[in-house]
Protein backbone atom coordinates (compact mmCIF):
# COMPACT_ATOMS: atom_id res chain seq x y z
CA UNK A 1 -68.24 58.45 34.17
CA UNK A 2 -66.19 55.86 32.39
CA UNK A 3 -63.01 54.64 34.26
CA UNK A 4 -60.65 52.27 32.59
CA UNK A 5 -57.98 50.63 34.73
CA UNK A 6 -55.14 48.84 33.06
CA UNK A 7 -52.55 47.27 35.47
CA UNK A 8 -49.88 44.63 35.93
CA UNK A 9 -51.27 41.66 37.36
CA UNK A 10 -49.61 41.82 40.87
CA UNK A 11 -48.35 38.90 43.20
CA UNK A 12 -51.16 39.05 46.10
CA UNK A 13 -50.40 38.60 49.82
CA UNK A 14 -54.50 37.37 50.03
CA UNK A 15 -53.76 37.44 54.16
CA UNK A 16 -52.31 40.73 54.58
CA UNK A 17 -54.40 42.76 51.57
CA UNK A 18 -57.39 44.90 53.05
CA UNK A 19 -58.77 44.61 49.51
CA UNK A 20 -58.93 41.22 49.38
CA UNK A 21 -61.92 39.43 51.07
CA UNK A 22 -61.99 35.87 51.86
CA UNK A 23 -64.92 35.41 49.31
CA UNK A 24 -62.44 36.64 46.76
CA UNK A 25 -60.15 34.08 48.03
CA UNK A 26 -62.49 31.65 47.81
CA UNK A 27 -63.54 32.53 44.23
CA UNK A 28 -60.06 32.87 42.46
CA UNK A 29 -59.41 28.99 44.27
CA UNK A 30 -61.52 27.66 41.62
CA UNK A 31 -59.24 28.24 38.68
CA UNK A 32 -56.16 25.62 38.97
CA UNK A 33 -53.61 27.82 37.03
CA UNK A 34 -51.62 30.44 39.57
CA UNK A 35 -51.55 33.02 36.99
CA UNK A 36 -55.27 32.73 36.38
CA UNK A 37 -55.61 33.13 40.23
CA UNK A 38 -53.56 35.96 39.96
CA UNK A 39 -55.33 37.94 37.40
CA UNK A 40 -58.98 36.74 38.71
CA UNK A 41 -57.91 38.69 42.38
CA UNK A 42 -55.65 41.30 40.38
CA UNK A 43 -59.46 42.32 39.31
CA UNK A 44 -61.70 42.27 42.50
CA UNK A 45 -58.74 43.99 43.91
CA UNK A 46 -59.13 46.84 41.64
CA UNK A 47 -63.13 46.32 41.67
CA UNK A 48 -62.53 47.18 45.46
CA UNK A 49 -60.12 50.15 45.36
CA UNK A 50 -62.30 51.80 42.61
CA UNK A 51 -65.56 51.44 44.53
CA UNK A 52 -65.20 50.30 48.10
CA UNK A 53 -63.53 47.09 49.91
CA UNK A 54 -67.37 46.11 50.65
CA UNK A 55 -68.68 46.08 47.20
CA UNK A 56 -70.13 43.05 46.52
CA UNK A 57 -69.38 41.12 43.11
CA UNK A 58 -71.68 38.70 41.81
CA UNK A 59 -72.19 36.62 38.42
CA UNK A 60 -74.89 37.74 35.68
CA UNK A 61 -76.62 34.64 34.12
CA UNK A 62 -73.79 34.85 31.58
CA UNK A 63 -71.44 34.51 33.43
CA UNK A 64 -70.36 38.59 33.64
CA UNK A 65 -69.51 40.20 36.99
CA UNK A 66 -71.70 42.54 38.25
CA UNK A 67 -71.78 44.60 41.53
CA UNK A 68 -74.35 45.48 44.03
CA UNK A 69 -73.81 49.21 43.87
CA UNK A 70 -77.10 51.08 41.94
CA UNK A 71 -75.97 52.35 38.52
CA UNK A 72 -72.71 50.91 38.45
CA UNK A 73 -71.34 48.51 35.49
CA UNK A 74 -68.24 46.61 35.37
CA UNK A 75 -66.61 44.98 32.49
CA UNK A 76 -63.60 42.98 33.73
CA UNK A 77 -60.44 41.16 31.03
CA UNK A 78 -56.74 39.90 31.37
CA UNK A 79 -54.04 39.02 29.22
CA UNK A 80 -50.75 37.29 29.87
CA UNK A 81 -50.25 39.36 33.27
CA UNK A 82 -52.12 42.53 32.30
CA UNK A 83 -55.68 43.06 33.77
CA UNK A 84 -58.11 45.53 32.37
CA UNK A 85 -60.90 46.73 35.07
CA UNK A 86 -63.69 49.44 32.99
CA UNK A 87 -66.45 50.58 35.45
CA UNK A 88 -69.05 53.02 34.55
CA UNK A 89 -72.47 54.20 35.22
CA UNK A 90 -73.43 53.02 32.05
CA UNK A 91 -73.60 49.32 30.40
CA UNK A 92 -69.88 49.11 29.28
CA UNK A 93 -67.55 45.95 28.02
CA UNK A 94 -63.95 45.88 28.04
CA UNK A 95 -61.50 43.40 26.02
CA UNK A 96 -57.66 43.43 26.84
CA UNK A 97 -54.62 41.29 24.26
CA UNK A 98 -51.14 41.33 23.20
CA UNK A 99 -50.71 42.51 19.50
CA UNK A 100 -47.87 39.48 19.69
CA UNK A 101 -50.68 37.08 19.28
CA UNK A 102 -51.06 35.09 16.37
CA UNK A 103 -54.42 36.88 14.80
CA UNK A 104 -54.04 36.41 11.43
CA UNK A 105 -54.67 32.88 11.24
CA UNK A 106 -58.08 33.03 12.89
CA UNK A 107 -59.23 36.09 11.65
CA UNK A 108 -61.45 34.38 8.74
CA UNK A 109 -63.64 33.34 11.88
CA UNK A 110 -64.25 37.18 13.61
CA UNK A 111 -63.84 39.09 10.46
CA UNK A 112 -65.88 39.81 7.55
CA UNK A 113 -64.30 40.81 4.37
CA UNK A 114 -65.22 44.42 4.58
CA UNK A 115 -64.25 44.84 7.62
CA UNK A 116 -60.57 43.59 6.89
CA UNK A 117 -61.01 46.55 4.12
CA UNK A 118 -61.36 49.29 6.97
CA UNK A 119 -57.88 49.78 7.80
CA UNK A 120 -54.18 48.44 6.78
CA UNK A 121 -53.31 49.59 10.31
CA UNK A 122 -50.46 47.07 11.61
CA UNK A 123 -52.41 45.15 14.13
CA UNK A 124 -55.90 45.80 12.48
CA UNK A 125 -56.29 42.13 12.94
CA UNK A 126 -56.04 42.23 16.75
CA UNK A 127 -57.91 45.80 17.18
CA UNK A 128 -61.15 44.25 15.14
CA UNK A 129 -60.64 40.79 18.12
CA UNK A 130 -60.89 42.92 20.96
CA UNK A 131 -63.60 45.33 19.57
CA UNK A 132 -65.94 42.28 18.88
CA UNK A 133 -65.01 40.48 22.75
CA UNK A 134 -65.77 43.98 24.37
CA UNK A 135 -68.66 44.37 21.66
CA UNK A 136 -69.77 40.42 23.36
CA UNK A 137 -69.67 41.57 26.62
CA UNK A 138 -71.40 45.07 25.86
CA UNK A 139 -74.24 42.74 24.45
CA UNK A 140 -74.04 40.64 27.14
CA UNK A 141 -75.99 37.55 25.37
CA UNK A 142 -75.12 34.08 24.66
CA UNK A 143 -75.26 32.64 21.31
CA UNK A 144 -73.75 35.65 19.79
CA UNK A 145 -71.66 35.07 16.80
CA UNK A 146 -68.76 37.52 16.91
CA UNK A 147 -68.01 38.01 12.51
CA UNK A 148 -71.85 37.99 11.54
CA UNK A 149 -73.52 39.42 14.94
CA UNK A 150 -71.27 41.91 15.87
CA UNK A 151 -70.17 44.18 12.56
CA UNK A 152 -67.61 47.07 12.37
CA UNK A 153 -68.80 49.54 10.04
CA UNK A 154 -66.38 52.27 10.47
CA UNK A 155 -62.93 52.64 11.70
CA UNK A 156 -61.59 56.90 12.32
CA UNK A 157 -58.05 56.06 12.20
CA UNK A 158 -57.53 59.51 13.54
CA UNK A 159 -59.46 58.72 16.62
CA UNK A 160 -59.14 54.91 17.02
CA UNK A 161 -62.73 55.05 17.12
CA UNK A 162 -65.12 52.33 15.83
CA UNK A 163 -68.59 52.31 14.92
CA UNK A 164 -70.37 49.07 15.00
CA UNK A 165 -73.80 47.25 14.64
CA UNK A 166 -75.04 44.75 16.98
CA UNK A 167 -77.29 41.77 16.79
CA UNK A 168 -80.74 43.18 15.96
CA UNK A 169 -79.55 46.69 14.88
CA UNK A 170 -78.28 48.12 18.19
CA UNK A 171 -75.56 51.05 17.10
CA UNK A 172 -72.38 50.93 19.73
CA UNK A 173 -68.77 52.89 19.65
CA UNK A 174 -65.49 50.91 20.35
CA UNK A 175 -62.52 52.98 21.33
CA UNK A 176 -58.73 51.16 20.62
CA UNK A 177 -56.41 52.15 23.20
CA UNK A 178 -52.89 50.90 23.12
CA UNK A 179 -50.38 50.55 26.17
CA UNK A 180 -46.75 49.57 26.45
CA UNK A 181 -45.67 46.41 25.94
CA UNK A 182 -48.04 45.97 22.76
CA UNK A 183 -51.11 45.82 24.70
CA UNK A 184 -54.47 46.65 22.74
CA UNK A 185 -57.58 47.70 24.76
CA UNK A 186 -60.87 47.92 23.25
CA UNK A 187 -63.84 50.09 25.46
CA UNK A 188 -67.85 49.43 23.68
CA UNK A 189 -70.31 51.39 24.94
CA UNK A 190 -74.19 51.95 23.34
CA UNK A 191 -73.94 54.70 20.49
CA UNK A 192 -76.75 57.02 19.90
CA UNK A 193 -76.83 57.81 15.80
């Protein structure tokens, strides 16, 4: 049971939203940005809809939100307006960018030579970033460097589906979904081989 929400960050009426709770009020107050606010209740909004207005959403000791309903995992990520919500009854991690970002110039950092040789595919650059941040948040460890701990072994062009290996040999499957508006989503979940 994988769901994947991808929405517009809307403009939030916090006082007149039955989704919004004052503890998400309270929470999104900490980042001084108004977009960031924005995006941070865009999420618990959708958290809410999905699974109830009373879910409660905590912090993992990285920093991940989790809920308090048995079985249930949430991976949450935004992008200039665009918030990506995946829930699932399964340990899941979601990543969410523009292709219009500049990844070229980093991509010595995230990417290791062979995988650069999986695919000539236009914005291979930005579908290997957000495979290896939903791949981090899959893992769900600190300390976890994303071009030698994280590795892309595969790429079915056909499928948009990745195959990767994970710090200490854990096998996991990345699926590349793009929207409108040249918006990449990546989806990791475990992989049985």
């Amino acid at each position: 049971m994988d769901r994947i929400i991808v929405e517009r960050t809307p403009y939030i009426f916090a006082c007149c939203d039955a989704l919004v709770r004052p503890e998400d009020v309270a929470s999104a107050a900490r980042f001084q940005n108004e977009s960031r606010r924005r995006e941070h209740l865009a999420w618990r909004r959708i958290v809410r809809r999905e699974l109830g207005v009373k879910v409660g959403i905590a912090y993992n000791d990285v920093g991940a939100p989790v809920v308090d309903k048995p079985n249930t995992y949430i991976s949450v990520a935004h992008s200039s307006d665009v918030v990506a919500v995946a829930i699932s009854d399964r340990a899941i991690g979601i990543d969410i960018e523009r292709t219009t970002r500049d990844f070229e110039r980093a991509k010595s950092r995230y990417m290791s030579p062979s995988e650069a040789s999986l695919s000539s595919a236009e914005h291979w650059a930005a579908y290997v970033w957000t495979a290896k941040e939903a791949l981090y948040k899959l893992l769900g460890r600190r300390g976890v460097e994303l071009r030698d701990d994280l590795r892309i072994k595969s790429y079915d062009e056909a499928t948009r589906v990745m195959l990767a290996r994970l710090a200490e040999d854990i096998a996991a499957r990345v699926e590349i979904v793009t929207y409108e508006d040249n918006i990449v989503v990546a989806v990791a979940s475990y992989q049985e081989y």
